[in-house]
Structures are given as C-alpha cells and as structure tokens.
Protein backbone atom coordinates (compact mmCIF):
# COMPACT_ATOMS: atom_id res chain seq x y z
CA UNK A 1 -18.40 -20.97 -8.33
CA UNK A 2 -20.83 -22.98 -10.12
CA UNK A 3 -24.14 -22.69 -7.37
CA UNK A 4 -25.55 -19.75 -9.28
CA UNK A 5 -24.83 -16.90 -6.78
CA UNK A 6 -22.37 -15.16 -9.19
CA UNK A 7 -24.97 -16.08 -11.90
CA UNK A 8 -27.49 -14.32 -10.49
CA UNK A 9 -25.62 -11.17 -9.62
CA UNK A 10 -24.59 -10.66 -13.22
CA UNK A 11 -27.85 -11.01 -14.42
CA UNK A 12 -28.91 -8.11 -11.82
CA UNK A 13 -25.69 -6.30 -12.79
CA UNK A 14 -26.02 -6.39 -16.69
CA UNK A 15 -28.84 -4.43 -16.59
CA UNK A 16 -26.77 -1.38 -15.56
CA UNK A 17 -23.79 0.70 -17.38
CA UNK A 18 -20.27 0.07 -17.02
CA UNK A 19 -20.22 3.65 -15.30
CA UNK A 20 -22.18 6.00 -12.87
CA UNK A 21 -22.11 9.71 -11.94
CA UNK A 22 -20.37 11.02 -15.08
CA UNK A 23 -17.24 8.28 -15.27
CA UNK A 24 -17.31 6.35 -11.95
CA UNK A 25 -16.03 2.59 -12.54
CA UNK A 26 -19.11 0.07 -11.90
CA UNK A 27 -17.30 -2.22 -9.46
CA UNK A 28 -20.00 -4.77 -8.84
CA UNK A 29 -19.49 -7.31 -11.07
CA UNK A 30 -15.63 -6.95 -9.84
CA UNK A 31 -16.48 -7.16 -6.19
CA UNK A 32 -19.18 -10.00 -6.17
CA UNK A 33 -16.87 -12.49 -8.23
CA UNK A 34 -14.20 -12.12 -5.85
CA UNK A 35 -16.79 -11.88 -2.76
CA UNK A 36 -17.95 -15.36 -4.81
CA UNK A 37 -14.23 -16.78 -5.28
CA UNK A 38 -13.55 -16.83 -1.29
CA UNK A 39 -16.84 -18.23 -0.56
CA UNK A 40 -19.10 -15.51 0.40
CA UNK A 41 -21.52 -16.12 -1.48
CA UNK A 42 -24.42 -15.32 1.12
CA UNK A 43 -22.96 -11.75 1.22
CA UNK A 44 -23.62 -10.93 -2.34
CA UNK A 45 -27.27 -10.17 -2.88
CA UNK A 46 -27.27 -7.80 0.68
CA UNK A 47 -24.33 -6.28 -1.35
CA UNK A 48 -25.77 -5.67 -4.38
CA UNK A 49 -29.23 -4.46 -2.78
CA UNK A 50 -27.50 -1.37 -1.42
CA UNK A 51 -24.99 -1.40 -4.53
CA UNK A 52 -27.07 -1.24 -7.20
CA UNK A 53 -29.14 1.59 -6.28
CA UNK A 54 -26.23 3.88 -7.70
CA UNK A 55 -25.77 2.82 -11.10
CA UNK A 56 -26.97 4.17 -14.21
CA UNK A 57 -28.66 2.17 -16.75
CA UNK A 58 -26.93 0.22 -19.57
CA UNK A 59 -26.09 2.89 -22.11
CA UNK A 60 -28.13 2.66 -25.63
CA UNK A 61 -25.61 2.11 -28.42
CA UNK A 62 -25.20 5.43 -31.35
CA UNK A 63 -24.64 2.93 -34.61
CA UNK A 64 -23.13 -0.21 -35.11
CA UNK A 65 -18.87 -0.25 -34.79
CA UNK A 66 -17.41 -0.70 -38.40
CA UNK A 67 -14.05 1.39 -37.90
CA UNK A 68 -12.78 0.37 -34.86
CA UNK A 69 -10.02 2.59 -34.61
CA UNK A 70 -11.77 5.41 -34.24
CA UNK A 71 -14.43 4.38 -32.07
CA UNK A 72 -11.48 3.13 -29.38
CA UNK A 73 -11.36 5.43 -26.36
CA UNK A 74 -14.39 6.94 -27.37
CA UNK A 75 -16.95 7.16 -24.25
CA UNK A 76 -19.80 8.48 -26.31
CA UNK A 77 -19.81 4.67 -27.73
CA UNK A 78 -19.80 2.83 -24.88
CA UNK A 79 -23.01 1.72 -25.95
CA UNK A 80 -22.10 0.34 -29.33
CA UNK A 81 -18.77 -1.71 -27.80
CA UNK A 82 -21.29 -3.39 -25.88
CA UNK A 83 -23.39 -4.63 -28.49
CA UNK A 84 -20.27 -5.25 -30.51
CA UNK A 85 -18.54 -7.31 -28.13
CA UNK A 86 -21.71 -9.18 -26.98
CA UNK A 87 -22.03 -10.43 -30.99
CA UNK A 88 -18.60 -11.52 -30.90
CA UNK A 89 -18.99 -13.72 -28.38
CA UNK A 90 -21.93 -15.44 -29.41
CA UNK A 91 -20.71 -15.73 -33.19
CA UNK A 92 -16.71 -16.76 -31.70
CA UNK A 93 -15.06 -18.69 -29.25
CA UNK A 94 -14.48 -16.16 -25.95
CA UNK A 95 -10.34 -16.95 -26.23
CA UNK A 96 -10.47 -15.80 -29.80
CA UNK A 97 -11.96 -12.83 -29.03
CA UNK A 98 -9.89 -11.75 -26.05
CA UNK A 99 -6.90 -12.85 -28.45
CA UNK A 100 -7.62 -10.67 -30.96
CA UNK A 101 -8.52 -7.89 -28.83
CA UNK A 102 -5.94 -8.20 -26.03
CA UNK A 103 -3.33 -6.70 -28.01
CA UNK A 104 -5.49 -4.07 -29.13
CA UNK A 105 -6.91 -2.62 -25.66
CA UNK A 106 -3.26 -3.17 -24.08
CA UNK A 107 -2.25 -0.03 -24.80
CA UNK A 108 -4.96 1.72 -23.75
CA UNK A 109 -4.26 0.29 -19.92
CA UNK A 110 -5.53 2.95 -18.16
CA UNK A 111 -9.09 3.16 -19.74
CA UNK A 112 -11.28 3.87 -16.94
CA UNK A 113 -8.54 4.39 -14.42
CA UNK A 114 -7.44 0.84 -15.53
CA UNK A 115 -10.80 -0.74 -14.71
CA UNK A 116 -11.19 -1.51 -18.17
CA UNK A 117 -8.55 -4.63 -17.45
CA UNK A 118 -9.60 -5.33 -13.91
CA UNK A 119 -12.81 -5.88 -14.79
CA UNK A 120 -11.27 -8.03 -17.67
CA UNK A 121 -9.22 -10.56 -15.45
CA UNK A 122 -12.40 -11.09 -13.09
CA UNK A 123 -14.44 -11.97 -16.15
CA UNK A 124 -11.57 -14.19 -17.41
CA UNK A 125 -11.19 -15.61 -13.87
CA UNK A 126 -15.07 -16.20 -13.63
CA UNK A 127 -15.07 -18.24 -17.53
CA UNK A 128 -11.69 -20.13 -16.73
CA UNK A 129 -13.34 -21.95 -13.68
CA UNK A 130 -17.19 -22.74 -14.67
CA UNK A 131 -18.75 -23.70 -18.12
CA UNK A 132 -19.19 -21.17 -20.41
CA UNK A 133 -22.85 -20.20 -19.88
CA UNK A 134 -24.20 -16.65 -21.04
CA UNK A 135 -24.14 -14.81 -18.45
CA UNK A 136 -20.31 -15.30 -17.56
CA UNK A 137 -19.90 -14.78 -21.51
CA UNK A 138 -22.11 -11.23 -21.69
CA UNK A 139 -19.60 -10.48 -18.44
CA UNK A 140 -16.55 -10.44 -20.42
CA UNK A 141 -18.05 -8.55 -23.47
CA UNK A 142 -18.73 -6.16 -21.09
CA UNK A 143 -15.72 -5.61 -19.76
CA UNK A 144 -14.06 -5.69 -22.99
CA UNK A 145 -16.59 -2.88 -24.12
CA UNK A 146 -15.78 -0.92 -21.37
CA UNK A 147 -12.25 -1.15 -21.96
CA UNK A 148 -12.57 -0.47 -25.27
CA UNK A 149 -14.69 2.89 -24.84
CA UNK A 150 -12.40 4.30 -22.09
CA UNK A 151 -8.89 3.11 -24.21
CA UNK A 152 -6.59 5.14 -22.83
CA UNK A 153 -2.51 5.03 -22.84
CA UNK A 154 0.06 6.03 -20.25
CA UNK A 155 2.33 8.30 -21.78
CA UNK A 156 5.81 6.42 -23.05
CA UNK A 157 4.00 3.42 -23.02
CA UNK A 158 3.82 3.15 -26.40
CA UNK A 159 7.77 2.68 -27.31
CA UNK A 160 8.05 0.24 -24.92
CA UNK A 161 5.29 -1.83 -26.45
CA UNK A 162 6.60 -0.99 -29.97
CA UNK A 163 10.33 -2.83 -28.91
CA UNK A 164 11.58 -5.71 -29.52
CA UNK A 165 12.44 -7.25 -26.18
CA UNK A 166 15.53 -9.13 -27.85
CA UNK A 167 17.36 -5.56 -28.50
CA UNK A 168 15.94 -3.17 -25.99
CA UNK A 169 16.72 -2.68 -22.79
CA UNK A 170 20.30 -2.32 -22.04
CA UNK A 171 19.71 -2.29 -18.17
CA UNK A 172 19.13 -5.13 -15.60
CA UNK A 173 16.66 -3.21 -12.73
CA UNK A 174 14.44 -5.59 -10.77
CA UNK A 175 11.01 -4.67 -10.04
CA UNK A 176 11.69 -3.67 -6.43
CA UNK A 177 14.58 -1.13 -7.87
CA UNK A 178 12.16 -0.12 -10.76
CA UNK A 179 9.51 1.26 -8.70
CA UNK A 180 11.87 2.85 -5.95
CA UNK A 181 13.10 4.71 -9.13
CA UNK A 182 9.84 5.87 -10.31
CA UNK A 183 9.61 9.91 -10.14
CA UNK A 184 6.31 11.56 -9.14
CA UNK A 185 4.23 14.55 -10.64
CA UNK A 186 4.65 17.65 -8.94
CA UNK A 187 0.95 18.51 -9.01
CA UNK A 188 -0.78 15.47 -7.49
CA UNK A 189 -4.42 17.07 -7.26
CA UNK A 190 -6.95 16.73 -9.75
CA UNK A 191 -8.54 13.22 -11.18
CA UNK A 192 -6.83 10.38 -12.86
CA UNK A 193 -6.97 11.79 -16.30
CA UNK A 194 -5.41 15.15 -15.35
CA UNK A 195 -2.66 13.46 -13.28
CA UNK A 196 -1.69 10.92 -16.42
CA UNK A 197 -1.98 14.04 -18.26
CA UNK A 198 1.13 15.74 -16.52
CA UNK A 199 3.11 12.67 -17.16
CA UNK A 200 5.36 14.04 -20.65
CA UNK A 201 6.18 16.76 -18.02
CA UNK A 202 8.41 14.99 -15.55
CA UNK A 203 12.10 14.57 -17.51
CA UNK A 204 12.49 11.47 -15.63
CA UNK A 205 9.76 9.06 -16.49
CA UNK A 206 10.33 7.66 -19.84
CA UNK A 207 13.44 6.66 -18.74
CA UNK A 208 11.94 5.25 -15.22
CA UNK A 209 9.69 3.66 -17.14
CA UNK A 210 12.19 1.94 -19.86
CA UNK A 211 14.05 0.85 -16.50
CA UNK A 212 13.01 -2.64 -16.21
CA UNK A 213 13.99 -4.85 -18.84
CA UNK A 214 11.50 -6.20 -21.11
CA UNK A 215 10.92 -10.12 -20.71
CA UNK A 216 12.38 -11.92 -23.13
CA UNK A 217 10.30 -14.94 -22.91
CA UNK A 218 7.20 -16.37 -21.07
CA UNK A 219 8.01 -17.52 -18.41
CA UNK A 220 9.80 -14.04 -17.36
CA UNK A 221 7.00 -11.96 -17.75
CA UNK A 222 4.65 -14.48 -15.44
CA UNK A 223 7.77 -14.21 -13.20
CA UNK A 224 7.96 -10.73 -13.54
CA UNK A 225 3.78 -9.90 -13.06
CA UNK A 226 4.14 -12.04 -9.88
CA UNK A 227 6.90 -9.47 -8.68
CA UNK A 228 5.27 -6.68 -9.63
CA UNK A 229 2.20 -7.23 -7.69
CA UNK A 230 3.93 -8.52 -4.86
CA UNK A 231 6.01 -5.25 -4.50
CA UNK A 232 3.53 -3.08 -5.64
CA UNK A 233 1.11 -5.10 -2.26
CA UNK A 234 4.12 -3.92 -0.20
CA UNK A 235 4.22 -0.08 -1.60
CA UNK A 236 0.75 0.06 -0.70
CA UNK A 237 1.88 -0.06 3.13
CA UNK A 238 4.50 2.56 2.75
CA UNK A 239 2.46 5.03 0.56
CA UNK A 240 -1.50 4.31 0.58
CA UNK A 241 -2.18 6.45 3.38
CA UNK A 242 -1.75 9.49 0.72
CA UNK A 243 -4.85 8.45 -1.59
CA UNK A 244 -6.15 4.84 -0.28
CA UNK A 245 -8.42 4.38 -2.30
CA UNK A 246 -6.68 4.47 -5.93
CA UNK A 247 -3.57 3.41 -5.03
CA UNK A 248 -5.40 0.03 -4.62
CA UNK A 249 -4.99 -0.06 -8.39
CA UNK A 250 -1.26 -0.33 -8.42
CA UNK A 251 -2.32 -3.86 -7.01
CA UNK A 252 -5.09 -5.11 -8.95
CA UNK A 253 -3.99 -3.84 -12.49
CA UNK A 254 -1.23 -5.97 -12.65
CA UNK A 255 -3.13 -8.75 -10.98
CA UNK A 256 -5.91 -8.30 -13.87
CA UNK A 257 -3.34 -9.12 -16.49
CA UNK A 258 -1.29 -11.75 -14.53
CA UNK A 259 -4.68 -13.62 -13.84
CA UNK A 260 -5.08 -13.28 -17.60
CA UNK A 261 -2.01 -14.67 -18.96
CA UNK A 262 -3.22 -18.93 -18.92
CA UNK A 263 -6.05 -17.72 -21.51
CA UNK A 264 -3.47 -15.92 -24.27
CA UNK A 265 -1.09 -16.64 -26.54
CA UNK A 266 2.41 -17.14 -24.61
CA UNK A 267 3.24 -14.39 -27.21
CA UNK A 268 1.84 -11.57 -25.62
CA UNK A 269 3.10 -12.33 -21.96
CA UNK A 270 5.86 -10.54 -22.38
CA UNK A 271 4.18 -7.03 -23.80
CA UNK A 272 1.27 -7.81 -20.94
CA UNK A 273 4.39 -7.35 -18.44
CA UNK A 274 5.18 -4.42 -20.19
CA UNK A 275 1.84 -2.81 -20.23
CA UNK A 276 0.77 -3.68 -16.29
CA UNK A 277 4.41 -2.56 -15.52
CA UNK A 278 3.43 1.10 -17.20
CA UNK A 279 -0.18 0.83 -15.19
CA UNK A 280 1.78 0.58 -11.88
CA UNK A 281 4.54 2.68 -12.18
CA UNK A 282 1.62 5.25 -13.53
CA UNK A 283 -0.65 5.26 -10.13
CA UNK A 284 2.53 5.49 -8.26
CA UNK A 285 4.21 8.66 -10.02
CA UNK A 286 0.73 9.85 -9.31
CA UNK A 287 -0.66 9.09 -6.41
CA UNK A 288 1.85 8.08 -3.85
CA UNK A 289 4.02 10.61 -2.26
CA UNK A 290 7.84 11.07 -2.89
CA UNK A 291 8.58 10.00 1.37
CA UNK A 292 7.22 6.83 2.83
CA UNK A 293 5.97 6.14 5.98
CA UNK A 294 6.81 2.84 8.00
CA UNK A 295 4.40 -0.36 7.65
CA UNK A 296 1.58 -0.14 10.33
CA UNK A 297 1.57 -2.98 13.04
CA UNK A 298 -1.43 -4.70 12.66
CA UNK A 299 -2.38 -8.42 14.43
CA UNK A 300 -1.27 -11.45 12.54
CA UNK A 301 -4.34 -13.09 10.38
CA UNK A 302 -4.83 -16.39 8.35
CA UNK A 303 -5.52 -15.41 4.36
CA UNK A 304 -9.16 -16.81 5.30
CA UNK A 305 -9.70 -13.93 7.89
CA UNK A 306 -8.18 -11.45 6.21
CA UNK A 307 -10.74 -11.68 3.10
CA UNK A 308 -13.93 -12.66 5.72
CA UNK A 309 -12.66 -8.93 7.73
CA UNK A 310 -12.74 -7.24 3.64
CA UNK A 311 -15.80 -9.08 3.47
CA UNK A 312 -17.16 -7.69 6.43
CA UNK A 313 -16.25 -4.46 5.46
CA UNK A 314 -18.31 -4.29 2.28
CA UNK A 315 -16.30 -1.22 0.29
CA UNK A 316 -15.42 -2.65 -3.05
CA UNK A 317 -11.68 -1.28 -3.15
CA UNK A 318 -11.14 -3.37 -0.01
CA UNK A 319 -12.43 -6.56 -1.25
CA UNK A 320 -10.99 -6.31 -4.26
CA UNK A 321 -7.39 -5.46 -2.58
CA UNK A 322 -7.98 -8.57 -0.46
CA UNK A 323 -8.50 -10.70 -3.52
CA UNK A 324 -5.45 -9.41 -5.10
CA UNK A 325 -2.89 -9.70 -1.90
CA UNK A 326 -4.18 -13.32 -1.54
CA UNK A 327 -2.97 -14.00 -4.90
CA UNK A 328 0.43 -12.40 -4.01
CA UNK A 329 0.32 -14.02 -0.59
CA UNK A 330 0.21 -17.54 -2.29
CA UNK A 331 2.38 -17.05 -4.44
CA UNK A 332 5.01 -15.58 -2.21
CA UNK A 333 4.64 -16.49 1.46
CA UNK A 334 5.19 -13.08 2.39
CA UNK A 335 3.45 -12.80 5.70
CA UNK A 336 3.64 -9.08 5.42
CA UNK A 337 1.24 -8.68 2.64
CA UNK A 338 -1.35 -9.88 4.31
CA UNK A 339 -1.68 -6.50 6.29
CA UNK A 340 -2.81 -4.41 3.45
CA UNK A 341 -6.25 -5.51 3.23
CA UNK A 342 -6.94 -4.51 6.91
CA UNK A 343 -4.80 -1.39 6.73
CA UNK A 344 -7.24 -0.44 3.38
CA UNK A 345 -10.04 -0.82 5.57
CA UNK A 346 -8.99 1.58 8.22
CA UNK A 347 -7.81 3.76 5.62
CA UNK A 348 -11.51 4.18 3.33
C-alpha cells in the first residue's frame, strides 16, 4: 500500500461528493483501496477514468457545525461535516476522533444504506497499514462526514444499544439461528429508506432483533463480528439472487465495523456487535426473500483468483464483496465462501 497508487486515486477522488444522482453512494474510494489491498494496483486509474465521470462535485458547506445534534442525519450539510471533520483531523489525532465519534454515528448504521461505515472501515484499513499522510487522513474525514450527514437508525436498534449487556438478553441464539429467525417486510419494493421504514410494522422484529445475546466482553463481540460475516457470506448464496446488488451489504457492513475494532476502545466492541448485527439482520428482513434457493455450483478457486476474476469484473459491489469474503475466508477456512464473489458477478 505505500507505492502511491491509492494516493493518487484519493487525490482524484476528493475532488468529488460523497454522493451522485440524488443519494447514490460514491464507491470509489471503497473499491480502489480494496482493488489496492490485493495488489491491483495497475487496475485503478483505468477504473477510475470511466468511474469518475459520474460523480458530482464535492458539495459546498451551508455554515460551520456548532450543534451537532441537529446537524446529524442531515443531507443538506453534507458539506459542512466535511469541513468539520477535515479540521478535526488536522487539529487531533485520527483515533481520537473516530473515538469520539464512533459511538456517536453507531446508531445511525444505516446512513447511506450503511455506506457511511463501509466507507469508514476502508479508510481505517487504508491509515492502520501506511503512515498517516493527508490524503489517507482527508479519506477518513470524509467518510466520517458522510456518515454523519446520512445518520440514520434501524428501527429497535436503539434499546439494544441503550442495554447493559450484563442484564439483557435472557436468550442464548447463535448468529446462524439469529438470522434464520429474522422475519421479512411484506412489501419489499421501493428504496432502502422506504423498506427500513416498514420495519416498526412487522410484530416480529424487535424481538428477532433482541435474539442474539449481547457480548459481554471483547473478545465476544470480535468473535461474534467474525460469525456474523461469515454467515451472512453464506446467506448471500441462498438469497442474493432476489436483489444482488444490496444484499452485498449484509457482508460488508459488518466487515466495516469488524475491520474497525483494533483502532477503538475495547469498550465499544461489544455495542459495534450490536449495531452491525442490526445492519445485517436489516438488509435481510428487507431484501432477501422468505424461501431460499440452493448454493450454485461453481469451479473451485484459490482466494487470489477469486479477487483477480472481481477484479476483472470491474463493478464495485463485486470487488468489494470479494474483499469482504476473503476476510471471512481467512478467518474461517470455509471453502464455500469463496463462491460468492463469482456468483455476484453473474448475478450484476
């Protein structure tokens, strides 16, 4: 990571907004970090050349943020949270920033249709393995600002993150049970906002959601993150044939915050769990359909060739659904992840 390639992209990338079209995620400085991590770095300029030519400029700020509380979630200010979180972090350490403001923007999890904390972990990623140089530093205050101007919670979520994990919940479901358990929306048409919106509706999700027991320490929520992705790699065999392409974000949510964790406060690991658990369970009971279908068959692959075929295929969803299985593939061993990449390409 340190020859300059993914230097170079954010500097090409910074001059655009974290969102085109209306309220489209910007996924390029998401995509080339990961395109970077695996070591295609010679695909990222031809990327950005025909990526770039869709963005919208980098939004000009209203008035400075002094009440943060009611600028949160607000997209009309996307352009002040930018300039606010750039002076942050040139005036403060980047780890005492994202400390302070971790437990803030948790909450809001699905800002942007949780690209808000995607785009977070890849910035976090990018910092935790170079020096700290500008560029990588203006990355994360974006991301941060964009999180922070599309704050957004999943209904219920709140409780949970209110609890004490030492007295709430009773129950003992694993991830794998706590998913299978999660009920769906009747009306899955619309965009992300309107789906989340129909959420208080379904009598059964607050208590799907309080179904996994809150970690009650550390090392239990990393354990627990690691699960969730994992499973949530596996779902995305059995259901992403419904909506492909935001059902990838059952994956990478949870991968944002697990990638996160070594630069927080062991504190909030366990709430983190508790927050990427709601993000999941969310694009599931929204997206994916109430039936399965069975895996598809697809020719064995090394981890290598299964990001160089993502790679290949140059649509951000699928390289960013590679990066994320990898993770789960290495820290599991489970052979079968490694389809998902390949079946997300045939699928978008």
């Amino acid at each position: 990571m340190s020859d300059g390639v993914l230097d170079e992209a954010y500097e090409r990338l910074h001059r655009t907004g974290p969102e085109f079209e209306g309220w489209l995620s910007n996924h390029g400085p998401m995509a080339v970090e990961a395109l970077v991590r695996h070591g295609h770095q010679q695909r990222v300029h031809r990327w950005l050349d025909d990526y770039l030519g869709r963005l919208d400029e980098l939004p000009r700020g209203l008035h400075p943020i002094d009440d943060w509380r009611s600028a949160l979630g607000d997209p009309k200010r996307a352009g002040d949270w930018l300039t606010y979180f750039d002076g942050q972090l040139r005036e403060h350490p980047w780890r005492a920033v994202l400390g302070t403001w971790w437990p803030r923007l948790l909450p809001g999890i699905a800002a942007g249709a949780t690209h808000g904390v995607i785009r977070v972990g890849h910035a976090v990623r990018a910092l935790d393995s170079a020096d700290e140089n500008p560029l990588r530093l203006a990355e994360l205050g974006q991301a941060l600002g964009y999180w922070a101007a599309r704050w957004q919670p999943i209904p219920g979520t709140d409780q949970l993150l209110a609890g004490n994990p030492e007295q709430s919940g009773t129950s003992d479901v694993d991830v794998a049970a706590a998913l299978a358990g999660v009920p769906r929306i009747d009306d899955q048409t619309g965009g992300i906002r309107d789906r989340l919106g129909r959420l208080p509706d379904v009598p059964r999700w607050e208590p799907a959601l309080a179904a996994l027991r809150p970690a009650r320490s550390p090392a239990e929520a990393q354990r627990g993150l690691t699960t969730l992705v994992h499973r949530a790699g596996l779902d995305y065999l059995r259901f992403g044939h419904t909506n492909p392409v935001m059902l990838v974000h059952a994956v990478t949510a949870p991968t944002a915050v697990l990638r996160t964790l070594p630069a927080l406060d062991r504190a909030l690991w366990a709430p983190s769990l508790t927050a990427a658990w709601a993000a999941t369970a969310a694009m599931t009971s929204v997206y994916a359909p109430a039936d399965s279908i069975a895996p598809p068959t697809v020719a064995p692959a090394t981890p290598a060739e299964v990001f160089a075929r993502a790679a290949r295929h140059g649509d951000e969803h699928v390289v960013k659904l590679a990066d994320a299985i990898l993770d789960a593939y290495a820290a599991s061993g489970d052979d079968r992840l490694l389809i998902a990449p390949g079946y997300a390409g045939q699928l978008i």
